[in-house]
Protein backbone atom coordinates (compact mmCIF):
# COMPACT_ATOMS: atom_id res chain seq x y z
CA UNK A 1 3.67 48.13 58.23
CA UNK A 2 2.81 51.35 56.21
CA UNK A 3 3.53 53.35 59.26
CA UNK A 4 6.31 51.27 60.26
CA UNK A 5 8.32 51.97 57.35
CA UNK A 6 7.27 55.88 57.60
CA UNK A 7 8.40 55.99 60.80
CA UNK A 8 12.25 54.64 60.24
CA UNK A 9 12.30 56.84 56.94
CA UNK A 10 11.37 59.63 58.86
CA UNK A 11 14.35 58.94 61.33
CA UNK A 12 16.47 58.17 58.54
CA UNK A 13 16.33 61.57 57.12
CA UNK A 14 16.67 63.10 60.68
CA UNK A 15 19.74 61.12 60.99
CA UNK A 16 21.18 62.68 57.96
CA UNK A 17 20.29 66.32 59.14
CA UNK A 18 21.84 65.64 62.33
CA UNK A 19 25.40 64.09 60.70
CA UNK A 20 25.68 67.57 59.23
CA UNK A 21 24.75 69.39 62.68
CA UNK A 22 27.91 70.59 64.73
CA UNK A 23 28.43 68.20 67.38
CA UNK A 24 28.60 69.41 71.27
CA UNK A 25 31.60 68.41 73.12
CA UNK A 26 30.87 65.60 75.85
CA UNK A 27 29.36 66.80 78.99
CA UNK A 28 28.15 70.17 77.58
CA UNK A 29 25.15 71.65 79.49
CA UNK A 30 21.88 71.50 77.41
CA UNK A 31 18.84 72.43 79.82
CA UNK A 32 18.72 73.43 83.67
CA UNK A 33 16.96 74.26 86.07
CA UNK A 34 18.29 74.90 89.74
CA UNK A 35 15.04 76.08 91.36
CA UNK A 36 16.00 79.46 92.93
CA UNK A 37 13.53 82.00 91.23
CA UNK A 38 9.48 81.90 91.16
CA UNK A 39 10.75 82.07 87.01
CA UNK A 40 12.82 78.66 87.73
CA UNK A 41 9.74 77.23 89.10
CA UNK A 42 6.99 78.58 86.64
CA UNK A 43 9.19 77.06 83.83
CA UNK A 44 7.51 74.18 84.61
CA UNK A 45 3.49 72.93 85.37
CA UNK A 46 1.82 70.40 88.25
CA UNK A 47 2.49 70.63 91.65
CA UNK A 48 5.62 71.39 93.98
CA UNK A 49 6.74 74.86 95.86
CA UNK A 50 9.91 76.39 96.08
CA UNK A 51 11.66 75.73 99.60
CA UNK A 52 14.54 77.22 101.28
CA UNK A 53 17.00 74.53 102.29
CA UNK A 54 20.38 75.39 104.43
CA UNK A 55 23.64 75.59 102.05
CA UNK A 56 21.33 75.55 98.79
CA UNK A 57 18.96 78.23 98.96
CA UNK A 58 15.55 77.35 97.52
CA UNK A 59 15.11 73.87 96.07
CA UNK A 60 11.83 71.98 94.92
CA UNK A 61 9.81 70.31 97.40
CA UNK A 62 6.66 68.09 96.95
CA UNK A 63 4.40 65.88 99.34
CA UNK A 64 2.15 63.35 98.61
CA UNK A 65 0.08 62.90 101.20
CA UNK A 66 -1.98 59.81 98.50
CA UNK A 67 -0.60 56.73 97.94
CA UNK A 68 -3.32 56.47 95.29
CA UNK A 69 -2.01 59.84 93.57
CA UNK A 70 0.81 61.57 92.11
CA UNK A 71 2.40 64.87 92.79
CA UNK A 72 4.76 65.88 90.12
CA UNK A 73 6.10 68.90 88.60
CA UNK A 74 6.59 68.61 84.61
CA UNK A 75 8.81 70.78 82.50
CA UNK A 76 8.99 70.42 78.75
CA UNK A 77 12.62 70.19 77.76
CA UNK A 78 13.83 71.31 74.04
CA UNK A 79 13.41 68.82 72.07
CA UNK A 80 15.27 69.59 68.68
CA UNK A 81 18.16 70.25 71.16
CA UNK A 82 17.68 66.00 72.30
CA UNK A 83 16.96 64.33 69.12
CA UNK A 84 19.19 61.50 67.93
CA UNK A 85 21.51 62.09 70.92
CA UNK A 86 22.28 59.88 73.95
CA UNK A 87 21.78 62.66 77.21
CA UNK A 88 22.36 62.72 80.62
CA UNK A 89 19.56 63.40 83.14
CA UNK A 90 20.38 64.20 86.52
CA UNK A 91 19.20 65.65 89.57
CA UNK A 92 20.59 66.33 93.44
CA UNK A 93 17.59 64.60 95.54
CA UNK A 94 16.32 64.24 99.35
CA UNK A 95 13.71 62.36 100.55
CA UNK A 96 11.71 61.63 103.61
CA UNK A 97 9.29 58.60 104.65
CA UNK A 98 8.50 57.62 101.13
CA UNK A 99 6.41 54.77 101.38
CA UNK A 100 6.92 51.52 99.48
CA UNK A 101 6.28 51.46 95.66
CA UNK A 102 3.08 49.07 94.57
CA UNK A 103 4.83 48.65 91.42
CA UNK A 104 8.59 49.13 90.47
CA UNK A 105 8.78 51.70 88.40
CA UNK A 106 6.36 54.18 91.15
CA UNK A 107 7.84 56.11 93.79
CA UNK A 108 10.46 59.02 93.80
CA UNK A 109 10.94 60.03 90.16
CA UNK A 110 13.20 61.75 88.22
CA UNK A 111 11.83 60.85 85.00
CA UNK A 112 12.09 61.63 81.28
CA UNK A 113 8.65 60.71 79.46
CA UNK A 114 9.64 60.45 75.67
CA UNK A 115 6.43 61.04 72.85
CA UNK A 116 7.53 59.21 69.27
CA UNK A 117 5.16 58.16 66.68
CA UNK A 118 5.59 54.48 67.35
CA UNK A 119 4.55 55.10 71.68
CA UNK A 120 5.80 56.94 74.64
CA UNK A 121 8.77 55.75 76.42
CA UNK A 122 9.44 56.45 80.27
CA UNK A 123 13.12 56.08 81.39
CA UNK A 124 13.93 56.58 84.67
CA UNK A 125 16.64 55.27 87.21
CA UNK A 126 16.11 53.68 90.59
CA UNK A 127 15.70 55.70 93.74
CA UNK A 128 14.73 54.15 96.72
CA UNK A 129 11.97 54.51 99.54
CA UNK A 130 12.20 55.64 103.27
CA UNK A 131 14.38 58.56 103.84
CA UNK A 132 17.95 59.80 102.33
CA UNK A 133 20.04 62.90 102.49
CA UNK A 134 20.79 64.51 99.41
CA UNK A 135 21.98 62.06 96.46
CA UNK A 136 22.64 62.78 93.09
CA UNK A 137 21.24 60.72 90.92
CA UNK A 138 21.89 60.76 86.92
CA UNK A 139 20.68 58.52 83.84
CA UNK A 140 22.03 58.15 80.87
CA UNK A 141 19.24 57.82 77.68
CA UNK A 142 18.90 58.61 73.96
CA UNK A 143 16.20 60.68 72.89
CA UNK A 144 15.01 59.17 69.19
CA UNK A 145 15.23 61.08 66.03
CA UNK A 146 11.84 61.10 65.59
CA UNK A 147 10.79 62.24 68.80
CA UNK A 148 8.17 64.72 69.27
CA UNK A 149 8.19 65.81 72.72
CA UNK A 150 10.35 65.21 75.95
CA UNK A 151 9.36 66.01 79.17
CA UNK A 152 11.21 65.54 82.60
CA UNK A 153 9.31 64.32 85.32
CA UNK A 154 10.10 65.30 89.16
CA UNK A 155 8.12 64.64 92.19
CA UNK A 156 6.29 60.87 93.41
CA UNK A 157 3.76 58.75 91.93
CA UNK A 158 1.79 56.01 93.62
CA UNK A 159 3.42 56.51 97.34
CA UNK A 160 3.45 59.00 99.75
CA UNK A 161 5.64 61.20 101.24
CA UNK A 162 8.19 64.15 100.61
CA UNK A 163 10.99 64.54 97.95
CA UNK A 164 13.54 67.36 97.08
CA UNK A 165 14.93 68.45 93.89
CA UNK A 166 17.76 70.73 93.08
CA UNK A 167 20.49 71.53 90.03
CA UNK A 168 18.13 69.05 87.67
CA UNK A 169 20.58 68.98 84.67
CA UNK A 170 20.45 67.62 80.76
CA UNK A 171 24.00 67.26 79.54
CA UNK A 172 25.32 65.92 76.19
CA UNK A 173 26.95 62.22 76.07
CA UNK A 174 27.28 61.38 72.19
CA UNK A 175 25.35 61.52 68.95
CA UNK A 176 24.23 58.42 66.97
CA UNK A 177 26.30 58.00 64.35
CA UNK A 178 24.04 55.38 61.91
CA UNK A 179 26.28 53.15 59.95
CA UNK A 180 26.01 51.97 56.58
CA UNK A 181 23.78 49.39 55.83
CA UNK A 182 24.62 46.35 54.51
CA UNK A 183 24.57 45.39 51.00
CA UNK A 184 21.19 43.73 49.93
CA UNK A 185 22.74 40.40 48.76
CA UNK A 186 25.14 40.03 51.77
CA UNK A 187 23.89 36.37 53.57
CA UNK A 188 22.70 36.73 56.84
CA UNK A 189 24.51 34.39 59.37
CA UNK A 190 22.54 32.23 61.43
CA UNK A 191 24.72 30.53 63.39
CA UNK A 192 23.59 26.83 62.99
CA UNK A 193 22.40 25.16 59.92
CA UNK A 194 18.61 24.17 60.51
CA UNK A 195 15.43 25.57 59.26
CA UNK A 196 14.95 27.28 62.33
CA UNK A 197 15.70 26.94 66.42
CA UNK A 198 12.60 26.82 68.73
CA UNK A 199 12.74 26.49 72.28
CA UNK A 200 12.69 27.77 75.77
CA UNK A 201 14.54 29.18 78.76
CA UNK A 202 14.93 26.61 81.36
CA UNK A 203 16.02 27.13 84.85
CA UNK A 204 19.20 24.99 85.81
CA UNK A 205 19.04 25.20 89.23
CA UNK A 206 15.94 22.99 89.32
CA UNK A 207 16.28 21.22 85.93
CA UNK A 208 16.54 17.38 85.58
CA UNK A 209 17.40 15.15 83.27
CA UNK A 210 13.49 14.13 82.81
CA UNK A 211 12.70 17.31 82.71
CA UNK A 212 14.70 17.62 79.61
CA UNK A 213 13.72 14.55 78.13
CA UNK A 214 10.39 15.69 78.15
CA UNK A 215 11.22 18.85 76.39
CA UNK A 216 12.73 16.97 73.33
CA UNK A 217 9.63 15.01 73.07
CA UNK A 218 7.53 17.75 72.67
CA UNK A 219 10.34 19.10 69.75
CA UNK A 220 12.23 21.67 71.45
CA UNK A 221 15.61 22.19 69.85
CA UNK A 222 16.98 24.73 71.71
CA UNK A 223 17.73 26.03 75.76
CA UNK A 224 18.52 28.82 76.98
CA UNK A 225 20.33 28.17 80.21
CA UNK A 226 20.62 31.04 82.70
CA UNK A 227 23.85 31.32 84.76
CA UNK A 228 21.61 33.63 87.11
CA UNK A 229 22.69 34.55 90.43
CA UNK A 230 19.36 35.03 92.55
CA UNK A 231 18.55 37.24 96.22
CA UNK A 232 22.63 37.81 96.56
CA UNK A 233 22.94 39.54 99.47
CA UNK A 234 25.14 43.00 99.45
CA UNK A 235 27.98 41.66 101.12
CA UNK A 236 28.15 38.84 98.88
CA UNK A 237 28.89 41.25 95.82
CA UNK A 238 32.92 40.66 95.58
CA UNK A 239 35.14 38.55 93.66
CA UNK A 240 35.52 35.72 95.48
CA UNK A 241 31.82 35.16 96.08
CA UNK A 242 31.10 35.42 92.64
CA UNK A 243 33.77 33.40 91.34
CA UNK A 244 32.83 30.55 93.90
CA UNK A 245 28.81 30.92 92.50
CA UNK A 246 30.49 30.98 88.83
CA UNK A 247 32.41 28.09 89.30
CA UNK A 248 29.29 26.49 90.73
CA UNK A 249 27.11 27.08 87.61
CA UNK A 250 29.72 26.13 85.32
CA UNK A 251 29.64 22.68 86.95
CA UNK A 252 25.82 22.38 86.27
CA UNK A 253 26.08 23.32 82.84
CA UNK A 254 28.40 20.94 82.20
CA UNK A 255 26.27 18.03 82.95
CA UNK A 256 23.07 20.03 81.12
CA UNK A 257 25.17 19.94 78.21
CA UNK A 258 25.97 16.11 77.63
CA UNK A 259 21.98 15.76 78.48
CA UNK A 260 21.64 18.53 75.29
CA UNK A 261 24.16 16.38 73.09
CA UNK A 262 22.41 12.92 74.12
CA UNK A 263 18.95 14.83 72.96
CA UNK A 264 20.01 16.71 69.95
CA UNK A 265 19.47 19.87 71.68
CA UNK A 266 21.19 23.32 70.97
CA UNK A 267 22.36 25.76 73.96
CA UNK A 268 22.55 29.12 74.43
CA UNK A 269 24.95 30.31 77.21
CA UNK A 270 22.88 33.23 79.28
CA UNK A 271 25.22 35.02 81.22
CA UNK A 272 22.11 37.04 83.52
CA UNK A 273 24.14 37.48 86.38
CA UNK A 274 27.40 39.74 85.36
CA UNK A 275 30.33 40.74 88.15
CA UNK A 276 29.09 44.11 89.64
CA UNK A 277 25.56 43.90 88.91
CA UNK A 278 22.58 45.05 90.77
CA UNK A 279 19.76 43.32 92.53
CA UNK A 280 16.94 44.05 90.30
CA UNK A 281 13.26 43.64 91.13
CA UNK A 282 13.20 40.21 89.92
CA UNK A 283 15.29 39.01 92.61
CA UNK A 284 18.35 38.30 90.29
CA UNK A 285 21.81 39.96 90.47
CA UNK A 286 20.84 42.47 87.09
CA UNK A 287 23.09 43.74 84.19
CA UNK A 288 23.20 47.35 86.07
CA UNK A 289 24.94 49.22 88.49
CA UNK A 290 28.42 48.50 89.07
CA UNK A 291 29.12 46.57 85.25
CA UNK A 292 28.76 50.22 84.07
CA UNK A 293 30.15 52.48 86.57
CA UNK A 294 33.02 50.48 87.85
CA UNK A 295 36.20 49.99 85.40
CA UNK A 296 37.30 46.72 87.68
CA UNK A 297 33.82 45.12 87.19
CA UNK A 298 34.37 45.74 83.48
CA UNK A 299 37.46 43.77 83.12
CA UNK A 300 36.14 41.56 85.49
CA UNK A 301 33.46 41.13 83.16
CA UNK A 302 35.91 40.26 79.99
CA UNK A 303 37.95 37.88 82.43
CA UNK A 304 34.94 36.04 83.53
CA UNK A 305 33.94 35.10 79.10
CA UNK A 306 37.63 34.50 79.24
CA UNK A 307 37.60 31.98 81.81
CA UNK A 308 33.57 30.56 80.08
CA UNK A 309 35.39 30.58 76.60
CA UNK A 310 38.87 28.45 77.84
CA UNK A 311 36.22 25.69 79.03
CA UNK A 312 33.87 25.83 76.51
CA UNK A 313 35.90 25.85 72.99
CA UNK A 314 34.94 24.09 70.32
CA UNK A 315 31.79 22.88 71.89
CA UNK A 316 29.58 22.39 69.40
CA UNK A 317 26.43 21.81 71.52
CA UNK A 318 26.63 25.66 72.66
CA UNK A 319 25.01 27.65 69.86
CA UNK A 320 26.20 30.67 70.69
CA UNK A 321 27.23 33.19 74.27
CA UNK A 322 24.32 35.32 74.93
CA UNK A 323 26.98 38.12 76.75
CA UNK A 324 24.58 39.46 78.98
CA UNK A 325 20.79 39.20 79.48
CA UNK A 326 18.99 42.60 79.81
CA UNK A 327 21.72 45.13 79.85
CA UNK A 328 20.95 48.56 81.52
CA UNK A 329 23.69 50.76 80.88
CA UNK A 330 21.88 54.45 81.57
CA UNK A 331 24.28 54.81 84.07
CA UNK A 332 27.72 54.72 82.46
CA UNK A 333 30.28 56.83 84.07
CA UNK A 334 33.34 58.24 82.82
CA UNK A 335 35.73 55.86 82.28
CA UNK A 336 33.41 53.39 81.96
CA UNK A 337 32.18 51.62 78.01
CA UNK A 338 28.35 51.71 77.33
CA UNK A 339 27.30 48.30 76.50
CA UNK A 340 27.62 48.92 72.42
CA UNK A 341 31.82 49.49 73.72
CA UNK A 342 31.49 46.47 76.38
CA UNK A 343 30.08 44.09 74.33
CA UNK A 344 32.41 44.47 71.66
CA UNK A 345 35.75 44.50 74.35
CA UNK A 346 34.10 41.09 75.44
CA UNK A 347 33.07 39.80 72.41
CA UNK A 348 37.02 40.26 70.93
CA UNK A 349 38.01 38.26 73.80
CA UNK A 350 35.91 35.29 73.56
CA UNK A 351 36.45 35.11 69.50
CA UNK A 352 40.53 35.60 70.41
CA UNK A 353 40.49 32.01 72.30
CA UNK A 354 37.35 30.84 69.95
CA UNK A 355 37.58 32.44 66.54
CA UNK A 356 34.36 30.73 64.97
CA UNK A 357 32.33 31.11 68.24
CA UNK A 358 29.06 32.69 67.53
CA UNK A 359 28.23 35.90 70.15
CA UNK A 360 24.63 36.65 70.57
CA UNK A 361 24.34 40.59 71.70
CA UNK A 362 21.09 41.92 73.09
CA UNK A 363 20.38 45.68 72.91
CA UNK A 364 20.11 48.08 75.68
CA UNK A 365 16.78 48.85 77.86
CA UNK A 366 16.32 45.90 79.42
CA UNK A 367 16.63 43.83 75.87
CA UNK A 368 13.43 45.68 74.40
CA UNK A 369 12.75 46.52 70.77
CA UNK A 370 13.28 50.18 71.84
CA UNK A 371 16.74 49.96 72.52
CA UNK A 372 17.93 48.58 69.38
CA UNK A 373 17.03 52.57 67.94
CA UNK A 374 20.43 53.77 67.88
CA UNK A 375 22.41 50.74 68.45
CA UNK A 376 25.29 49.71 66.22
CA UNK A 377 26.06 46.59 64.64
CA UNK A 378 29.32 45.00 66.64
CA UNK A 379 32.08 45.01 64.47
CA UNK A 380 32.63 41.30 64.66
CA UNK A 381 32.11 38.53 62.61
CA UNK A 382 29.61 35.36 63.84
CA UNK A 383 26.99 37.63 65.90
CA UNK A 384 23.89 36.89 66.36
CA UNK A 385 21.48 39.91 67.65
CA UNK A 386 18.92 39.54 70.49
CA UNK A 387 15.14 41.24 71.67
CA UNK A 388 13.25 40.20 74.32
CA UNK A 389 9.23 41.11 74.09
CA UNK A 390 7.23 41.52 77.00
CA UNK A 391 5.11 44.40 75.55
CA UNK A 392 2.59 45.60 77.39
CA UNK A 393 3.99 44.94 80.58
CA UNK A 394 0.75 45.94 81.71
CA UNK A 395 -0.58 42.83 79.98
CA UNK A 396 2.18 40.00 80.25
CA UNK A 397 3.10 41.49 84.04
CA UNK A 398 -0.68 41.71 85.17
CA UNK A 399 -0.79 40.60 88.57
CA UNK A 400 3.49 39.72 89.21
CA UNK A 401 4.39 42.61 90.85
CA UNK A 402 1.03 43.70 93.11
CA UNK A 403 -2.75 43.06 92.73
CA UNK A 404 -4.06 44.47 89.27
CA UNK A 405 -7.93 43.91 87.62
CA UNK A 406 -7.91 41.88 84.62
CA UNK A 407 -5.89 43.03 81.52
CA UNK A 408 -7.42 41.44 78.38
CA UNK A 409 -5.95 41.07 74.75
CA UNK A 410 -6.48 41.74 72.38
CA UNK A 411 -8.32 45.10 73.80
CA UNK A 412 -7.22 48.58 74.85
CA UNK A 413 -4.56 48.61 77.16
CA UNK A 414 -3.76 51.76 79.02
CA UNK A 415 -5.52 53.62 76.08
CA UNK A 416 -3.72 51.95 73.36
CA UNK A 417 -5.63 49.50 70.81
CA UNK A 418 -2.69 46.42 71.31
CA UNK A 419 -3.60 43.49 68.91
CA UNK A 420 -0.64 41.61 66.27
CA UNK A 421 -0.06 44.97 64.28
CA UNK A 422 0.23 46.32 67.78
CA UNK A 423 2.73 43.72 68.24
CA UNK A 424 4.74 43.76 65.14
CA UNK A 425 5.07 48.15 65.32
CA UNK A 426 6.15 47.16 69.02
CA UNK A 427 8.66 44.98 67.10
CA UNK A 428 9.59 47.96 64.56
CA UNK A 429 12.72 48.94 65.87
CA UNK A 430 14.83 44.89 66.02
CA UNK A 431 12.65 44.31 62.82
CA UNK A 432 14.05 47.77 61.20
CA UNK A 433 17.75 46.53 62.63
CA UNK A 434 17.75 43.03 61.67
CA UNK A 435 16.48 44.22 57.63
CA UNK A 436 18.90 47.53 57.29
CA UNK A 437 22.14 45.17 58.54
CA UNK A 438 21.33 41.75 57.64
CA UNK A 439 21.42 39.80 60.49
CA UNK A 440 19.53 37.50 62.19
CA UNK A 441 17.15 38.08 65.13
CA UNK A 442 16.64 35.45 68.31
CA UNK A 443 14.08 36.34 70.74
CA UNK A 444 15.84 35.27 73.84
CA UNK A 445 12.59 35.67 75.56
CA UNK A 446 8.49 36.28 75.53
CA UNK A 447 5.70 35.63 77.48
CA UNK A 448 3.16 36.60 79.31
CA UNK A 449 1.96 35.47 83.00
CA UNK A 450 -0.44 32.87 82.67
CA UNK A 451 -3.35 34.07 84.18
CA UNK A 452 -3.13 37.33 81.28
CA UNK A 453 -6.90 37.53 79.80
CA UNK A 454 -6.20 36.52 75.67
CA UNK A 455 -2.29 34.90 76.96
CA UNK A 456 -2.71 32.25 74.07
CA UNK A 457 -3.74 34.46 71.65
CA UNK A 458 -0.86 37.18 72.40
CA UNK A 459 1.62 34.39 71.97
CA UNK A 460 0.48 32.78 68.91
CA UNK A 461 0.63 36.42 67.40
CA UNK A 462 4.19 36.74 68.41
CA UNK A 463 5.46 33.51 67.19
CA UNK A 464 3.49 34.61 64.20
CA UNK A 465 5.70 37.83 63.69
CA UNK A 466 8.82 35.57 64.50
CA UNK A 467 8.42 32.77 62.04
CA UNK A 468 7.35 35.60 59.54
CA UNK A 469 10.55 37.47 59.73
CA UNK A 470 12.77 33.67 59.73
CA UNK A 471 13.98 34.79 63.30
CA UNK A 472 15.12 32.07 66.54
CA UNK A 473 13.13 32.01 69.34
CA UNK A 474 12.92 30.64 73.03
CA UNK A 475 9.80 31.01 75.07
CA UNK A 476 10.24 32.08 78.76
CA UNK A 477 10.41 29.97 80.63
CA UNK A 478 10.11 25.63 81.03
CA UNK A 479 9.89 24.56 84.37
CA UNK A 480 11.00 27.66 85.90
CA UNK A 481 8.50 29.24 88.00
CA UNK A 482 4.80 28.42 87.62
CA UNK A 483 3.42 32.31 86.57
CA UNK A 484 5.19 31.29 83.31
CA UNK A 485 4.60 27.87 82.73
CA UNK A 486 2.39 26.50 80.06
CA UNK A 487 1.59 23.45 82.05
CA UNK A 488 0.01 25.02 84.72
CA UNK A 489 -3.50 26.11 84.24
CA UNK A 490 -4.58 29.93 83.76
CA UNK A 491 -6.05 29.98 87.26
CA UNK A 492 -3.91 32.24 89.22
CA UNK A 493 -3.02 30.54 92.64
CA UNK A 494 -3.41 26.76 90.86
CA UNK A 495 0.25 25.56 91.55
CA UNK A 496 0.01 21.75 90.46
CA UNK A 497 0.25 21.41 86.27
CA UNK A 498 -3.02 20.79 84.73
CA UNK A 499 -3.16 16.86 83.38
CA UNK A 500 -5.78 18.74 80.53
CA UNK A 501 -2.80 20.53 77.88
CA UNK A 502 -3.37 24.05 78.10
CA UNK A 503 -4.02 26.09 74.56
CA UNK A 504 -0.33 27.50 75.66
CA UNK A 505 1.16 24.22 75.68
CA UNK A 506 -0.20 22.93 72.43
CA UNK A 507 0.91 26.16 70.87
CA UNK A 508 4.18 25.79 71.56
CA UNK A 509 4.01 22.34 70.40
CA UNK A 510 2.61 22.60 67.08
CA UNK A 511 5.51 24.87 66.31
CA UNK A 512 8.03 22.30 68.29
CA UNK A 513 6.97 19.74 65.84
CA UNK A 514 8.37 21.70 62.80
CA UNK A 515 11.78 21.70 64.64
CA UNK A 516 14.70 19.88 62.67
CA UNK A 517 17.10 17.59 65.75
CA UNK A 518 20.43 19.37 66.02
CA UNK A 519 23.32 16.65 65.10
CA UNK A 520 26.89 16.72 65.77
């Protein structure tokens, strides 16, 4: 906690060096490289050639002729130029016969690795595999205040084949401007008025009323239901289609909701599948892509809480609208709001028809702790903030995405000592947020696959750090697929629940237990 605390002082006083610092005007260039001289190339260090390409004169190439291997050039970008501001990285690239990743985040990158005292983060956007003709690609990302290094990453990692680079640029989008905190007696709005919620995610598309039941019994007081729009096809990403597969989803969580009220169960309304979002490597329609790079999808996206809010008003089973699950906005385009501006254009809108509804807001990133450093509280009343934790992926993903060995915890993970004060400096950045504003926290999901070496363990340390900070939580996920499930056994490929309670499953319910029945 010691370091914790250093850490966000030490940002802190960064952030008031910076306020005083003249600020760029948007769009102004702040690093380049366009690969023409044996200088352009020698700026940087790893592998890669300069190549002479028709209409562009020399560009970098690299092959990797190892799918096991890596070849990437690195160039070490100015960091007291980056700190505390949100950048844009981008990068004209070719590719040919790059073979499929083994993990999402491998193949063609164009990469920024970040070095803070609290870990190394490793944005990146999504480029695809096979072969393209030059694309530009561009990410938008803020560097921390208390960043140490930054370093941008070109080349491919775990695939082989070729990729060009050429005009890789770092431009200026906007500084963090930290507001005030909140006054140390100000309350801190919860939203509902029991000791605490506990509860899960639960999939509506298989759900039953049983299923439910069962839930209650155990002392669940709270759902998270998904309106998530899963393998959409490209062609099916328009209007119409959506508005039929909203209308759809709506229906079902009408009926899930007069199960909730018969069982004293709250509900939070998960909007994962937004209008002009991207199929993400879960297989959902993902807060990405078009939601922040398409003006229409943006009203769209106000129209569609709109339409949710008109049906939903004065519901008093619905604990609050959870505006969108996981949103990615590092590619906002002029013209376009980040989240921080879509969330609060949506979140007007809803409280217009609704005044008193509550609005839960996750951060950017993907929902992780990370991307609540230099987020803003939305100037609203009745919000509710959100985190998901799934740190280390490398532990709670083992095995989801492609074969992996055994990751155990607690234990060193990828170099890194990860046990609860692992956790809770994971956790630094939403813990930092909820304290300096005053607002409470709801981990809208965490898990990890069931099968993870030490799973039990890693979750009982979480809920640990929850209940100690007085924050909401819902595990992920009840009854959704088995990799999650606590009633399944931690035998990877065993896909009939155990009739022996797993060490998961009685976790969960000891803290179930403590749960207070919601009453209308």
């Amino acid at each position: 906690m010691k370091m914790v605390i250093f850490v966000m002082f030490a940002w802190l006083m960064s952030m008031t060096s910076w306020s005083h610092a003249q600020t760029p005007a948007f769009g102004t260039l702040l690093w380049s490289n366009s690969f023409k001289t044996q200088a352009d190339l020698d700026a940087g260090s790893g592998s890669g050639s300069l190549a002479p390409v028709l209409g562009r004169g020399s560009v970098l190439a690299l092959v990797s002729p190892n799918a096991g291997g890596s070849a990437t050039r690195n160039f070490i970008l100015p960091v007291e130029r980056l700190r505390a501001r949100y950048i844009s990285v981008s990068a004209d690239v070719k590719a040919e016969n790059v073979s499929a990743k083994p993990q999402p985040w491998n193949g063609v990158k164009l990469m920024v690795k970040i070095d803070t005292p609290a870990g190394t983060q490793w944005p990146q956007p999504q480029i695809g595999i096979g072969s393209f003709d030059w694309t530009h690609f561009a990410s938008r990302l803020l560097i921390p205040a208390e960043a140490t290094a930054v370093t941008l990453v070109l080349g491919l990692e775990s695939v082989t084949g070729k990729a060009w680079f050429d005009n890789a640029r770092i431009t200026f989008v906007k500084s963090i401007q930290l507001a005030a905190p909140a006054p140390a007696n100000q309350p801190i709005f919860r939203g509902h008025n029991l000791s605490r919620l506990r509860g899960a995610m639960v999939s509506p598309g298989s759900l039953t009323r049983s299923d439910l039941q069962t839930f209650a019994d155990w002392g669940g007081n709270l759902i998270r239901w998904q309106l998530i729009r899963s393998n959409m096809p490209d062609d099916q990403n328009i209007p119409e289609a959506y508005d039929r597969w909203l209308d759809d989803q709506l229906h079902r969580l009408d009926q899930g909701l007069d199960w909730a009220r018969s069982m004293g169960i709250m509900v939070v309304v998960d909007l994962h599948s937004p209008p002009g979002g991207k199929n993400s490597a879960g297989g959902y329609q993902a807060a990405m892509g078009g939601i922040f790079s398409d003006p229409r999808a943006q009203s769209r996206f106000v129209d569609v809480w709109k339409k949710i809010t008109n049906r939903y008003k004065g519901e008093k089973q619905i604990w609050g609208f959870d505006l969108v699950n996981e949103p990615v906005d590092d590619t906002a385009s002029d013209g376009c709001d980040d989240w921080q501006g879509l969330a609060l254009r949506a979140g007007r809108a809803v409280q217009e028809i609704d005044p008193a509804r509550v609005l839960i807001v996750e951060c950017p990133s993907w929902g992780s702790p990370d991307g609540f450093t230099g987020f803003q509280p939305i100037p609203l009343p009745h919000v509710v903030y959100s985190v998901h934790m799934y740190n280390p992926g490398e532990f709670t993903h083992q095995g989801v995405f492609s074969p992996s060995v055994p990751v155990q915890y607690p234990g060193k993970i990828s170099g890194v000592v990860w046990d609860k004060s692992a956790l809770e400096k994971s956790l630094a950045p939403a813990i930092q947020f909820a304290k300096r504003y005053r607002v409470n926290m709801y981990v809208g999901e965490f898990s990890a696959i069931r099968w993870a070496p030490g799973g039990e363990r890693y979750l009982s340390d979480l809920i640990d750090i929850f209940e100690e900070n007085g924050w909401d939580w819902s595990y992920h996920a009840y009854r959704e697929w088995s990799g999650w499930s606590v009633e399944h056994s931690d035998v990877k490929g065993e896909e009939q629940p155990t009739t022996t309670p797993t060490a998961r499953k009685l976790l969960l319910q000891r803290w179930f237990k403590q749960n207070q029945r919601a009453k209308q």
